[in-house]
N, C-alpha and C. Protein backbone atom coordinates (compact mmCIF):
# COMPACT_ATOMS: atom_id res chain seq x y z
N UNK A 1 90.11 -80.45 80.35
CA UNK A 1 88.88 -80.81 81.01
C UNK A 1 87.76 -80.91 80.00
N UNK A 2 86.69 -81.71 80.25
CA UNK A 2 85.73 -81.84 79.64
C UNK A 2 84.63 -80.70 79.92
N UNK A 3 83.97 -80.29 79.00
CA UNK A 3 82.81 -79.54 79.21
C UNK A 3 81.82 -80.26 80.23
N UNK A 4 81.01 -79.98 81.06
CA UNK A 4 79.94 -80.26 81.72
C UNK A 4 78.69 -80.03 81.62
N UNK A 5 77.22 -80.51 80.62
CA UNK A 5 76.50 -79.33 80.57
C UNK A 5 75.96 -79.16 82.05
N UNK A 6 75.08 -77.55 81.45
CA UNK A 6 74.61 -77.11 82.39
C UNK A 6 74.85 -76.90 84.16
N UNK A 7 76.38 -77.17 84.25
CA UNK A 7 76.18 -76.69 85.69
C UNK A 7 77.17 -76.46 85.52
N UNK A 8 78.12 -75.29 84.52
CA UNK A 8 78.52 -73.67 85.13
C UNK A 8 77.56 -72.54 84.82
N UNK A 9 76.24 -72.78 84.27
CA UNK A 9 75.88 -71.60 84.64
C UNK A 9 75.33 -71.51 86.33
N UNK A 10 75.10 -73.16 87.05
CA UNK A 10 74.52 -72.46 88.05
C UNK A 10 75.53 -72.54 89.06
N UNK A 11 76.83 -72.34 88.58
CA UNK A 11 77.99 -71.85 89.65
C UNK A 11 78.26 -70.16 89.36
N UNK A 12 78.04 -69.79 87.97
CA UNK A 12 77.89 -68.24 87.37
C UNK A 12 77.19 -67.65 88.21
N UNK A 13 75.81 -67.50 88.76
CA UNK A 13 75.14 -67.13 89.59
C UNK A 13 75.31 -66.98 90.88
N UNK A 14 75.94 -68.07 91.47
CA UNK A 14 76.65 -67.71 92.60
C UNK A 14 77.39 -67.37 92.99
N UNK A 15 78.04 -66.62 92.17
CA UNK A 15 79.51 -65.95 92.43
C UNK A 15 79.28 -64.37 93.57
N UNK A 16 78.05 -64.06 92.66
CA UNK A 16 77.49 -62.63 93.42
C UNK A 16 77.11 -62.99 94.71
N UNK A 17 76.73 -64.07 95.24
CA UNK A 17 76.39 -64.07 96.83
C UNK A 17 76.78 -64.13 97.35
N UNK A 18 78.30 -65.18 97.05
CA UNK A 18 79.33 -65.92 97.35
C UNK A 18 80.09 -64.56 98.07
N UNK A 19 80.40 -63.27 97.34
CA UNK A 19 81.32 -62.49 97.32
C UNK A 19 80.84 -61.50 98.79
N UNK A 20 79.76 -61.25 98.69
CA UNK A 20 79.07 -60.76 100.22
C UNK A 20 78.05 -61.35 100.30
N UNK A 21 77.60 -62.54 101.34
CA UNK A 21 76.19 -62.87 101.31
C UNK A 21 75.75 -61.78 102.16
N UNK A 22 76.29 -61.63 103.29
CA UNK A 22 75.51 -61.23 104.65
C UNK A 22 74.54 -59.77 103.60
N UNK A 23 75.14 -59.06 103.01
CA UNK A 23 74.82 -57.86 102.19
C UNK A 23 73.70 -58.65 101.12
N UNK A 24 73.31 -59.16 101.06
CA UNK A 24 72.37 -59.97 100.26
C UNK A 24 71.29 -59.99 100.91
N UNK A 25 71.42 -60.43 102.56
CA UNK A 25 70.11 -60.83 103.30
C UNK A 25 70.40 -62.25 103.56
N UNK A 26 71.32 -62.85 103.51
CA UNK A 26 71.72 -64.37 103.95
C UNK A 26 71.93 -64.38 105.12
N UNK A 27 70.94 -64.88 105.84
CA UNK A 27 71.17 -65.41 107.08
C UNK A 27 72.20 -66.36 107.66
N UNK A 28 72.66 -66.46 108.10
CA UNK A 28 73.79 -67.75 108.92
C UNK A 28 73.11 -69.11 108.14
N UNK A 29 72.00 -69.37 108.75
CA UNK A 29 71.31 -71.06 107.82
C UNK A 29 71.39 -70.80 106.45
N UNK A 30 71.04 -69.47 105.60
CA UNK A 30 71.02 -69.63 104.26
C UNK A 30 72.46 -69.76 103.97
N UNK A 31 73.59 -69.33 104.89
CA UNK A 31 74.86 -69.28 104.22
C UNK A 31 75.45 -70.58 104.24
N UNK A 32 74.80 -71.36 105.32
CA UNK A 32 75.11 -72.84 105.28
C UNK A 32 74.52 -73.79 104.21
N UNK A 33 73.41 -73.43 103.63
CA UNK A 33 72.68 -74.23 102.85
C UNK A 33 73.40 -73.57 101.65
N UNK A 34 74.08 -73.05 101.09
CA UNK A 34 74.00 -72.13 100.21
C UNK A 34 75.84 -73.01 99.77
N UNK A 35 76.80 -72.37 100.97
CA UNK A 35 78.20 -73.72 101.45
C UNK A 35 77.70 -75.25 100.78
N UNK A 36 76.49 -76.10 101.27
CA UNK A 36 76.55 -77.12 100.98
C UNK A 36 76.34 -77.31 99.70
N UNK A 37 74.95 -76.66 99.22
CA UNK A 37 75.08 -76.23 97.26
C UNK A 37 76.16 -76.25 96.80
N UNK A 38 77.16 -75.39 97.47
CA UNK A 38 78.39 -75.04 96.32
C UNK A 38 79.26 -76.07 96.32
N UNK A 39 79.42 -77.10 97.63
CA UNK A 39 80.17 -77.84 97.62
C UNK A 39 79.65 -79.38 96.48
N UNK A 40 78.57 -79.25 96.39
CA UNK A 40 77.84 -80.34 95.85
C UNK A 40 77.56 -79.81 94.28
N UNK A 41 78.15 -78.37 93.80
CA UNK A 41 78.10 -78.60 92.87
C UNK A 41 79.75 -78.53 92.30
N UNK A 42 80.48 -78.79 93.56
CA UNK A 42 82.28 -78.76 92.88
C UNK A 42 82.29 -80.40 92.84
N UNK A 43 81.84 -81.11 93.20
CA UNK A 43 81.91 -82.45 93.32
C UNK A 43 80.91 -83.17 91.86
N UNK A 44 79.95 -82.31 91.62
CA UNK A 44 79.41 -82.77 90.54
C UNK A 44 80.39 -82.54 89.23
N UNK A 45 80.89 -81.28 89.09
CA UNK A 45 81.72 -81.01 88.53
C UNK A 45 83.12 -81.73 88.09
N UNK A 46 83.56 -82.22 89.55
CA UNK A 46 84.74 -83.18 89.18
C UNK A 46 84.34 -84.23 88.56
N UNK A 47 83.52 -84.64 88.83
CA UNK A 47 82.78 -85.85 88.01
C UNK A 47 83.44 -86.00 86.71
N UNK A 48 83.27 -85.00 86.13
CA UNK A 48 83.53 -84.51 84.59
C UNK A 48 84.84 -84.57 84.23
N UNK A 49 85.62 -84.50 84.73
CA UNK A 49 87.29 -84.42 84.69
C UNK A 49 87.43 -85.76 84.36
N UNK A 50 88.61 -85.72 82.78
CA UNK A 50 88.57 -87.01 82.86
C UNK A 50 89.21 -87.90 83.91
N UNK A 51 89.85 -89.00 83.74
CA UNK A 51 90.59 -89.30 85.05
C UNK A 51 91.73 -89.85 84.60
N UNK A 52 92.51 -90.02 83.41
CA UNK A 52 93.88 -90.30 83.04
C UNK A 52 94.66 -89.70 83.93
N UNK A 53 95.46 -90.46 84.62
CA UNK A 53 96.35 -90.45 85.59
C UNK A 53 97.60 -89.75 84.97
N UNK A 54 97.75 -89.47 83.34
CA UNK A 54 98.83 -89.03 82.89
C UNK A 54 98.60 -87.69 81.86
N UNK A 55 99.40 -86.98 81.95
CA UNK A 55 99.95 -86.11 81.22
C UNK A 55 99.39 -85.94 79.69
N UNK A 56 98.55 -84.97 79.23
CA UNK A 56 98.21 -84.99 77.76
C UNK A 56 98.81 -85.87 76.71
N UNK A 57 100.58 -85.14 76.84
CA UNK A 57 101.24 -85.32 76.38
C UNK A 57 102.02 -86.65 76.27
N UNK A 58 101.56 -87.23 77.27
CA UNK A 58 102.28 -88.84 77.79
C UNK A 58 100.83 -89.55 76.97
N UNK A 59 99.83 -88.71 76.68
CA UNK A 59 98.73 -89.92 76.15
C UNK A 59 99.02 -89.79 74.58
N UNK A 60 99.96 -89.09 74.27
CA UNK A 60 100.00 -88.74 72.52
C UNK A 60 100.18 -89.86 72.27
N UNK A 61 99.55 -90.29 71.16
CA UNK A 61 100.14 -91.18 70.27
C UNK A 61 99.75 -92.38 70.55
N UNK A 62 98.69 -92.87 71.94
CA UNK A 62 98.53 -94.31 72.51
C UNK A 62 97.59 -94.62 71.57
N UNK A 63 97.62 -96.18 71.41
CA UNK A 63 96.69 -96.63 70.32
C UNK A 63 95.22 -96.46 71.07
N UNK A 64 94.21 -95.88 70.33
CA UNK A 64 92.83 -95.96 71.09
C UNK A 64 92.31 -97.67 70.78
N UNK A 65 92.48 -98.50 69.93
CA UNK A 65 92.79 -99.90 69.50
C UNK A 65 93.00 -100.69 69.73
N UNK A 66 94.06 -100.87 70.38
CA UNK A 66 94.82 -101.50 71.14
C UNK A 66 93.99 -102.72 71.81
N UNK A 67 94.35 -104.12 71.43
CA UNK A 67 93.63 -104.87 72.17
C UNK A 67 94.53 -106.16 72.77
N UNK A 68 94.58 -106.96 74.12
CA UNK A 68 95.39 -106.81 74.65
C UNK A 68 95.77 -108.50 74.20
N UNK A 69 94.40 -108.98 74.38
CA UNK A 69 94.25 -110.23 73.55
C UNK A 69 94.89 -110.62 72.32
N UNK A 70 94.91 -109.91 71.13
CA UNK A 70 95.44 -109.78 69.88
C UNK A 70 96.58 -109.89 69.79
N UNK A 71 97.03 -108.39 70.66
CA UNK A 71 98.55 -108.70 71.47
C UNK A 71 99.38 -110.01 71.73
N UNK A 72 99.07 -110.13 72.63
CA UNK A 72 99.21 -111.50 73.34
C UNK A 72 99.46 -112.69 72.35
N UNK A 73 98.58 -113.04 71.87
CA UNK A 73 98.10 -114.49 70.86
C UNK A 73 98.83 -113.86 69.49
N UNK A 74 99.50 -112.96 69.03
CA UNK A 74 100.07 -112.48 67.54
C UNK A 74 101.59 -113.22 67.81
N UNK A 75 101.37 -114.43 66.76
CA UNK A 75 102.80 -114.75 66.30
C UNK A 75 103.92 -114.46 65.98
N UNK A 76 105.29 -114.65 65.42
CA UNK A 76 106.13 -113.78 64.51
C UNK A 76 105.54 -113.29 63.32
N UNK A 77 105.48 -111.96 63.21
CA UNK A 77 104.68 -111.68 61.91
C UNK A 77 105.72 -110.69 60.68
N UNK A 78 107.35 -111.42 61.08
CA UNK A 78 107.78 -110.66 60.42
C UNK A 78 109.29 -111.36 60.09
N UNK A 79 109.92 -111.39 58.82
CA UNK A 79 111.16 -112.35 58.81
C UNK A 79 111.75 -112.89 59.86
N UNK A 80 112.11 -111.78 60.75
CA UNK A 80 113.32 -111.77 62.05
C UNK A 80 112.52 -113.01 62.90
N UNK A 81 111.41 -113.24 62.85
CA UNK A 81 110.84 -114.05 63.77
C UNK A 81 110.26 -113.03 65.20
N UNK A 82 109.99 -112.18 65.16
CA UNK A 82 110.05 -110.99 66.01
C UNK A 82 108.65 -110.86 66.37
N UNK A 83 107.70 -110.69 67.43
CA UNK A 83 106.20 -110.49 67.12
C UNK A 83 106.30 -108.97 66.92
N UNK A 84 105.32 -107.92 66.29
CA UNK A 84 105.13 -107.12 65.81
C UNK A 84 105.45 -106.03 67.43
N UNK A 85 106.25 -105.03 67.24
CA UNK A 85 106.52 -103.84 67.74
C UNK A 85 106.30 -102.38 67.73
N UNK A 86 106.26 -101.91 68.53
CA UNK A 86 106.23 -100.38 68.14
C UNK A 86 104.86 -99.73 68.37
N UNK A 87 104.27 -100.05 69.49
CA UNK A 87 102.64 -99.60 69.66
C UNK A 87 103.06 -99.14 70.77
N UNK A 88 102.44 -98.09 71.07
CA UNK A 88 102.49 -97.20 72.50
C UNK A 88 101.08 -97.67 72.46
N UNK A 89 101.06 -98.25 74.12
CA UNK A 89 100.06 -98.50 74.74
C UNK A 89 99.75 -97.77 76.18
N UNK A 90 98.22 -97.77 76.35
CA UNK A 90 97.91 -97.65 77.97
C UNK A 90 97.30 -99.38 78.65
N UNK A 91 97.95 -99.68 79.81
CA UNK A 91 97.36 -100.61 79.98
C UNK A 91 97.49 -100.90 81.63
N UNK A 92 96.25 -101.79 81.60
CA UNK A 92 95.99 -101.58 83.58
C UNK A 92 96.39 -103.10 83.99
N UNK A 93 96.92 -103.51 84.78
CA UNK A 93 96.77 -104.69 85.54
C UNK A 93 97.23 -104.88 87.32
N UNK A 94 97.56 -106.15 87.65
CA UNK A 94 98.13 -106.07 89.48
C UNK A 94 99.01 -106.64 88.97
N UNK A 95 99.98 -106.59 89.67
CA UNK A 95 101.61 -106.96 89.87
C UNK A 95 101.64 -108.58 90.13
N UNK A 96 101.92 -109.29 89.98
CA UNK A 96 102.62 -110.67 89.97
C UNK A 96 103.77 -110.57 90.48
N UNK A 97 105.17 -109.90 90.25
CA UNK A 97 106.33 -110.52 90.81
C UNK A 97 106.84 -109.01 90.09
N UNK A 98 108.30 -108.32 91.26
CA UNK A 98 109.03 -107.58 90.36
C UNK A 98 110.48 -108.15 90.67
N UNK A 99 111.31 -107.80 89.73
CA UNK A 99 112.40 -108.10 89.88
C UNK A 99 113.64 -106.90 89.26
N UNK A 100 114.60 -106.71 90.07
CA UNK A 100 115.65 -105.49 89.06
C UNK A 100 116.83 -106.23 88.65
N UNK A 101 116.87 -105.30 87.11
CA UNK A 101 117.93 -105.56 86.55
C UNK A 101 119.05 -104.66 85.94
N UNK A 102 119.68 -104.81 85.21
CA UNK A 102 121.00 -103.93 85.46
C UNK A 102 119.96 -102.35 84.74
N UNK A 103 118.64 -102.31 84.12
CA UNK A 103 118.07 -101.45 83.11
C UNK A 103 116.80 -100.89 83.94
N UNK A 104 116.17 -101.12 85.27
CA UNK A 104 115.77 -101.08 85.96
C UNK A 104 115.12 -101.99 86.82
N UNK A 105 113.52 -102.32 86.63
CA UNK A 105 112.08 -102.59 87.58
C UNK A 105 111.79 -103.62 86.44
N UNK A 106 112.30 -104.96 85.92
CA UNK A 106 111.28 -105.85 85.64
C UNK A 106 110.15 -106.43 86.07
N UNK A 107 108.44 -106.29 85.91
CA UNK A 107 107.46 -106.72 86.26
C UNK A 107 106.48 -107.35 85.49
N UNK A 108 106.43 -108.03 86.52
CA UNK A 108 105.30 -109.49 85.58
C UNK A 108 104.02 -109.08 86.19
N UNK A 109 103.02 -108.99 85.27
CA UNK A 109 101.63 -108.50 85.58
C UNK A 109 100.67 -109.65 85.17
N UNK A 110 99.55 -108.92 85.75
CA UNK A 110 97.95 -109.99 85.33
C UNK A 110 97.47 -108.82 84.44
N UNK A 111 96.94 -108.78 83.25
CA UNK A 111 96.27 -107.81 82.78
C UNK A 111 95.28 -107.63 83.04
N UNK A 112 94.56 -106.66 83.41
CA UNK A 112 92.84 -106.06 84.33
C UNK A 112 92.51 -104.94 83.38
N UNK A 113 91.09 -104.90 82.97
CA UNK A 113 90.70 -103.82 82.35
C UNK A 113 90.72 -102.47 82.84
N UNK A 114 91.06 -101.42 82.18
CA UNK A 114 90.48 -99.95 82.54
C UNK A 114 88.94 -100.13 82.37
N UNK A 115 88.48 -99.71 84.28
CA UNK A 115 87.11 -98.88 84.01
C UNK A 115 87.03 -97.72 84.76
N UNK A 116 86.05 -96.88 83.86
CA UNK A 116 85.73 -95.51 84.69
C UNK A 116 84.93 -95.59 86.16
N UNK A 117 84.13 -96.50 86.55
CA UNK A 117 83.09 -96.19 87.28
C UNK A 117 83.14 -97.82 87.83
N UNK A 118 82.49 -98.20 89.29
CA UNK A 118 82.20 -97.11 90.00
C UNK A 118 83.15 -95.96 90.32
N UNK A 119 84.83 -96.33 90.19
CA UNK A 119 86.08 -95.45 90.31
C UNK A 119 86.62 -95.76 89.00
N UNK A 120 87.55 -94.94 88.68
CA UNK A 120 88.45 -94.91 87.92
C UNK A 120 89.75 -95.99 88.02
N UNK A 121 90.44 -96.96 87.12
CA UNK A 121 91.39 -97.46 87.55
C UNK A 121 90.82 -99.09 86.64
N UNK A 122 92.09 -100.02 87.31
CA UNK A 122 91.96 -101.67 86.54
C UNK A 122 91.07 -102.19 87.70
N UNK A 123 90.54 -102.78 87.17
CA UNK A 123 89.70 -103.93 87.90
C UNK A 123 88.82 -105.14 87.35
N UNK A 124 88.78 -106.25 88.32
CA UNK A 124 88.82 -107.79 88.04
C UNK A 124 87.51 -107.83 87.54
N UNK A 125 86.48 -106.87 87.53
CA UNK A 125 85.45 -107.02 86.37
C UNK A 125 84.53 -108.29 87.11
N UNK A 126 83.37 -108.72 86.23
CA UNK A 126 82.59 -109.29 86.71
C UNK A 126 83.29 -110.89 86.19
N UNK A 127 83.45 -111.78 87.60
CA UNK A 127 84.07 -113.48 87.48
C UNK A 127 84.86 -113.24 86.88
N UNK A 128 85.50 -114.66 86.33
CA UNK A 128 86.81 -114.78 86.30
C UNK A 128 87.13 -114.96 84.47
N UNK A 129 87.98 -114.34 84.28
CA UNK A 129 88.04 -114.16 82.77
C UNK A 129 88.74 -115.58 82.47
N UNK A 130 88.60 -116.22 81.19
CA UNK A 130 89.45 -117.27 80.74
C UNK A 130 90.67 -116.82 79.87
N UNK A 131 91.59 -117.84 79.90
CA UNK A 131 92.85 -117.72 79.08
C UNK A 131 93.74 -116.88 80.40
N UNK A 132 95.48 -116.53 79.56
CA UNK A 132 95.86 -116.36 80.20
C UNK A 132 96.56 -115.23 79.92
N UNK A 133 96.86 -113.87 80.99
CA UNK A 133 96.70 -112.51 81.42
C UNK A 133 98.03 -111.97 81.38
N UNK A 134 98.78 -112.75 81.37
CA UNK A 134 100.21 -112.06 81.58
C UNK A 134 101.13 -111.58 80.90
N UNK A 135 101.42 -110.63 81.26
CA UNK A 135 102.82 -109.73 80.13
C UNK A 135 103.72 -109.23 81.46
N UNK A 136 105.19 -108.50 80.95
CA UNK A 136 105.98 -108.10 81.62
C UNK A 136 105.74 -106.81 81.11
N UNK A 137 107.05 -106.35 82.09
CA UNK A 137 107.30 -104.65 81.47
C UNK A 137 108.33 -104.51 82.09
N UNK A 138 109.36 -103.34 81.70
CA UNK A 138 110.41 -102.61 82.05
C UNK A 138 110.00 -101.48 82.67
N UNK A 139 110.39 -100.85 83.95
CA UNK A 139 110.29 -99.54 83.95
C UNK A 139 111.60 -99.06 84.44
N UNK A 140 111.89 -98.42 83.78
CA UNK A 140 113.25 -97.68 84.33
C UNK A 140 113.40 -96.92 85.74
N UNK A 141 112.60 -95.99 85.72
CA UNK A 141 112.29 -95.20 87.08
C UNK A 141 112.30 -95.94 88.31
N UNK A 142 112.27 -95.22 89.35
CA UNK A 142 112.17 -95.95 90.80
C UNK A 142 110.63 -95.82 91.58
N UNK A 143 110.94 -96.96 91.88
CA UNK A 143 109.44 -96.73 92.45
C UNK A 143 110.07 -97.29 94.58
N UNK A 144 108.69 -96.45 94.75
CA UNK A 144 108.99 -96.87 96.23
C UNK A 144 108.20 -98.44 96.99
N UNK A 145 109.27 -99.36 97.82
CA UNK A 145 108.76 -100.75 98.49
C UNK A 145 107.43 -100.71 98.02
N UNK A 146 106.88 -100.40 98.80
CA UNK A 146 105.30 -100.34 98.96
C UNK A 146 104.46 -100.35 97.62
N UNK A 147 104.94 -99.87 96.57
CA UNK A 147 104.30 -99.68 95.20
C UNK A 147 104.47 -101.30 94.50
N UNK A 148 105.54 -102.01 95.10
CA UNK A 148 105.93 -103.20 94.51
C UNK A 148 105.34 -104.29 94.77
N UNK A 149 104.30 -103.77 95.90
CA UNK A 149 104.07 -105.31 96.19
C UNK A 149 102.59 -106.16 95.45
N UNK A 150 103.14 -107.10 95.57
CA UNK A 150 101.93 -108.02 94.58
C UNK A 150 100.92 -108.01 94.97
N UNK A 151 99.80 -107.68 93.70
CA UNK A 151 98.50 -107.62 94.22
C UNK A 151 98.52 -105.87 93.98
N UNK A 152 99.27 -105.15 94.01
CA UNK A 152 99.59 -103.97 94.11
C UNK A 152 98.36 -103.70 92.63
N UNK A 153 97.15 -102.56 92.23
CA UNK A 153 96.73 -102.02 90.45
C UNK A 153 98.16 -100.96 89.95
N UNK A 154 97.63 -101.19 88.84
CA UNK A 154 98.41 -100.32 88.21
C UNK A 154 98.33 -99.89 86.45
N UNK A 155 98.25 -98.80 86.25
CA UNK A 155 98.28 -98.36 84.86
C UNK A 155 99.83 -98.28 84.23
N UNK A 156 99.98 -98.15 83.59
CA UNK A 156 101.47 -98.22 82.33
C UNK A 156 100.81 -97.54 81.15
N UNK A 157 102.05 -96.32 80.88
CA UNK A 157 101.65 -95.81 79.09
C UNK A 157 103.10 -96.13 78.68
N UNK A 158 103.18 -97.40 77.76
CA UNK A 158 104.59 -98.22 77.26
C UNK A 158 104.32 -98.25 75.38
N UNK A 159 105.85 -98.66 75.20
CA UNK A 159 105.64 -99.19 73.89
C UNK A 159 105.66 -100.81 74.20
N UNK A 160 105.12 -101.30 72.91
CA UNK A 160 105.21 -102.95 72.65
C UNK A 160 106.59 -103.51 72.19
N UNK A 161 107.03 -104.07 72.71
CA UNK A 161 108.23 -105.26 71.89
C UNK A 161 107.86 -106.10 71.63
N UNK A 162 109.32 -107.14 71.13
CA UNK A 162 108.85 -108.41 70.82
C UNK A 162 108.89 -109.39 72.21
N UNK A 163 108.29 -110.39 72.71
CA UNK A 163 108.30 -111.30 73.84
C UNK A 163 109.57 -111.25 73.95
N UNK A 164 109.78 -111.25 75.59
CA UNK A 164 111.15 -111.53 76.36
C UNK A 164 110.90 -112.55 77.19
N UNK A 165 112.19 -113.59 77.38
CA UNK A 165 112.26 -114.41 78.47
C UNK A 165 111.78 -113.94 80.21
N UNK A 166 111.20 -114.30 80.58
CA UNK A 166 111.29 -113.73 82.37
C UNK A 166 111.28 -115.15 82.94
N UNK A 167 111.56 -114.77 84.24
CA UNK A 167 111.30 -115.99 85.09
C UNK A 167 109.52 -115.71 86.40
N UNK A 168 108.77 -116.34 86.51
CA UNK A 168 108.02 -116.04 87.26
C UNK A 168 107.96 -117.23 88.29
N UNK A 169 107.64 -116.61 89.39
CA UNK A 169 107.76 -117.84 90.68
C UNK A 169 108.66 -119.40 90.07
N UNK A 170 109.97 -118.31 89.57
CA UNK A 170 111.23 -119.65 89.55
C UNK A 170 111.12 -120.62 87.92
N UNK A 171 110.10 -120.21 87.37
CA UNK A 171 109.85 -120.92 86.46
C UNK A 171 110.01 -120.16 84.71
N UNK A 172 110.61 -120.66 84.21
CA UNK A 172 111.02 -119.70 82.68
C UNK A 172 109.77 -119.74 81.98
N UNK A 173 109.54 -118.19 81.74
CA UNK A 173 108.02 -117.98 80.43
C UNK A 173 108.69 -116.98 79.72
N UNK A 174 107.90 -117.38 78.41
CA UNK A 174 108.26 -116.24 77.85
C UNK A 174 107.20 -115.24 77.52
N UNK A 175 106.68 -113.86 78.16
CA UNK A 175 105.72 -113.15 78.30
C UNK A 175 105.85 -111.72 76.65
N UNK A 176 104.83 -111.57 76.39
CA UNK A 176 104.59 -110.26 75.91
C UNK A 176 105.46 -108.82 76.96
N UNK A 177 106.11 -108.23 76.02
CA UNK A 177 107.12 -107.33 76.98
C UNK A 177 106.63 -105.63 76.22
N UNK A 178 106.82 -105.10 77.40
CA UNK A 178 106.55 -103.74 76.68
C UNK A 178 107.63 -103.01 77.55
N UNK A 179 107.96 -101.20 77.41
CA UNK A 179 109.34 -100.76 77.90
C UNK A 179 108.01 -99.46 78.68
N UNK A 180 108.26 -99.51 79.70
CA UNK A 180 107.02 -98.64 80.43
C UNK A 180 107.63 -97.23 80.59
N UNK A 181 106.72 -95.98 79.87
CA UNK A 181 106.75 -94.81 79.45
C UNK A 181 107.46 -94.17 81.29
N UNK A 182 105.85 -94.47 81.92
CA UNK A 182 105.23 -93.96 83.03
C UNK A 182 104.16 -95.23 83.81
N UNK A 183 103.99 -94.86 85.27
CA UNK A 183 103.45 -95.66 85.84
C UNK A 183 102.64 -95.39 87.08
N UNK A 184 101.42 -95.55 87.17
CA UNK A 184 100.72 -94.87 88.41
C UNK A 184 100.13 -95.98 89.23
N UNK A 185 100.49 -96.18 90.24
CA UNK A 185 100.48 -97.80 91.16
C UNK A 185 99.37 -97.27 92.45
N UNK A 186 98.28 -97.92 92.73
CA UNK A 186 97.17 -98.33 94.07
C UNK A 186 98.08 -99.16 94.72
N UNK A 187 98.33 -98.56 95.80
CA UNK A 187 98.70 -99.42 96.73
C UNK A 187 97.48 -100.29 97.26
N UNK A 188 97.13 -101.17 96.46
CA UNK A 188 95.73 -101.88 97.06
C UNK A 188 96.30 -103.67 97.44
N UNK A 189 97.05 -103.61 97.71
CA UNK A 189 97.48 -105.42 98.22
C UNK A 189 96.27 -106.47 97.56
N UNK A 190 95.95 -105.99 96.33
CA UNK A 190 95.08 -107.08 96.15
C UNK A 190 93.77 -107.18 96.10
N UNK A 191 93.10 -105.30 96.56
CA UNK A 191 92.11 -105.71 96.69
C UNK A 191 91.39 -104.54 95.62
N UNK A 192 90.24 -104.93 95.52
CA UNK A 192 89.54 -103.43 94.28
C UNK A 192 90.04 -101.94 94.65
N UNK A 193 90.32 -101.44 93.90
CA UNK A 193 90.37 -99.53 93.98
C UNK A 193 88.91 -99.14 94.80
């Protein structure tokens, strides 16, 4: 958790009233006004928490760097003809199409930025971005119907490969592929978090 200033000391203070008001001189209304304080300062508080959907330990090692564009548009940059590999990434987008294969959950995404605020999570940001958004991913794990469906946000902490063939609505592309760590899915059909 992140530090917060200044408001645990004025949860410190209330611990003593908290523990017996009536023995204080708290009336019934002060104990209600006193309830709504405390609740308004656990909510200020969460504020502060970051909001990574994952595990310390699942964030080791993600590039803080990482840009998705760069990604995307980077040629073979290496004899094999291979585009460059081996980046653990975090990255947000909505679902396009899934499909399984003998290795699990192939999914074709739109890429959407992480923002904190007004919520936490990917979202379509202000108009319509140019160029074009799409990568796949592997996830091994199972996910349930409802998590699959298009339009569906979603975060991924993956490594990078080199581009794989997919098919999307019937048609052969070959997308930016990454092998997905972990995965935390809005069931939002499409629409903002």
């Amino acid at each position: 958790f992140l530090p917060c200033p200044d408001t645990g000391i004025m949860s410190i203070g209330l611990l003593s009233v908290i523990n017996n008001p009536l023995q204080h001189g708290a009336s019934p209304m002060k104990l209600t006004h006193l309830l709504t304080f405390s609740a308004s300062v656990v909510t200020l508080l969460s504020g502060c928490v970051p909001n990574a959907p994952f595990e310390p330990e699942v964030m080791e090692k993600v590039s803080p760097t990482f840009h998705f564009e760069a990604w995307r548009d980077a040629g073979p940059s290496n004899e094999s003809g291979k585009s460059d590999a081996g980046i653990k990434v975090m990255l947000g987008g909505r679902i396009v199409q899934t499909t399984k294969n003998g290795k699990g959950l192939v999914i074709v995404a739109e890429h959407l930025p992480i923002v904190n605020h007004p919520v936490y999570g990917p979202t379509e940001g202000e108009g319509k971005r140019p160029g074009d958004h799409e990568f796949a991913f592997l996830y091994e794990g199972a996910l349930e119907g409802l998590d699959l469906m298009k339009g569906n946000r979603f975060i991924i902490v993956g490594t990078t490969t080199s581009r794989r063939p997919v098919l999307v609505n019937g048609i052969p592309k070959t997308e930016p592929f990454i092998i997905a760590d972990c995965i935390h899915v809005w069931q939002t059909g499409g629409t903002e978090i």
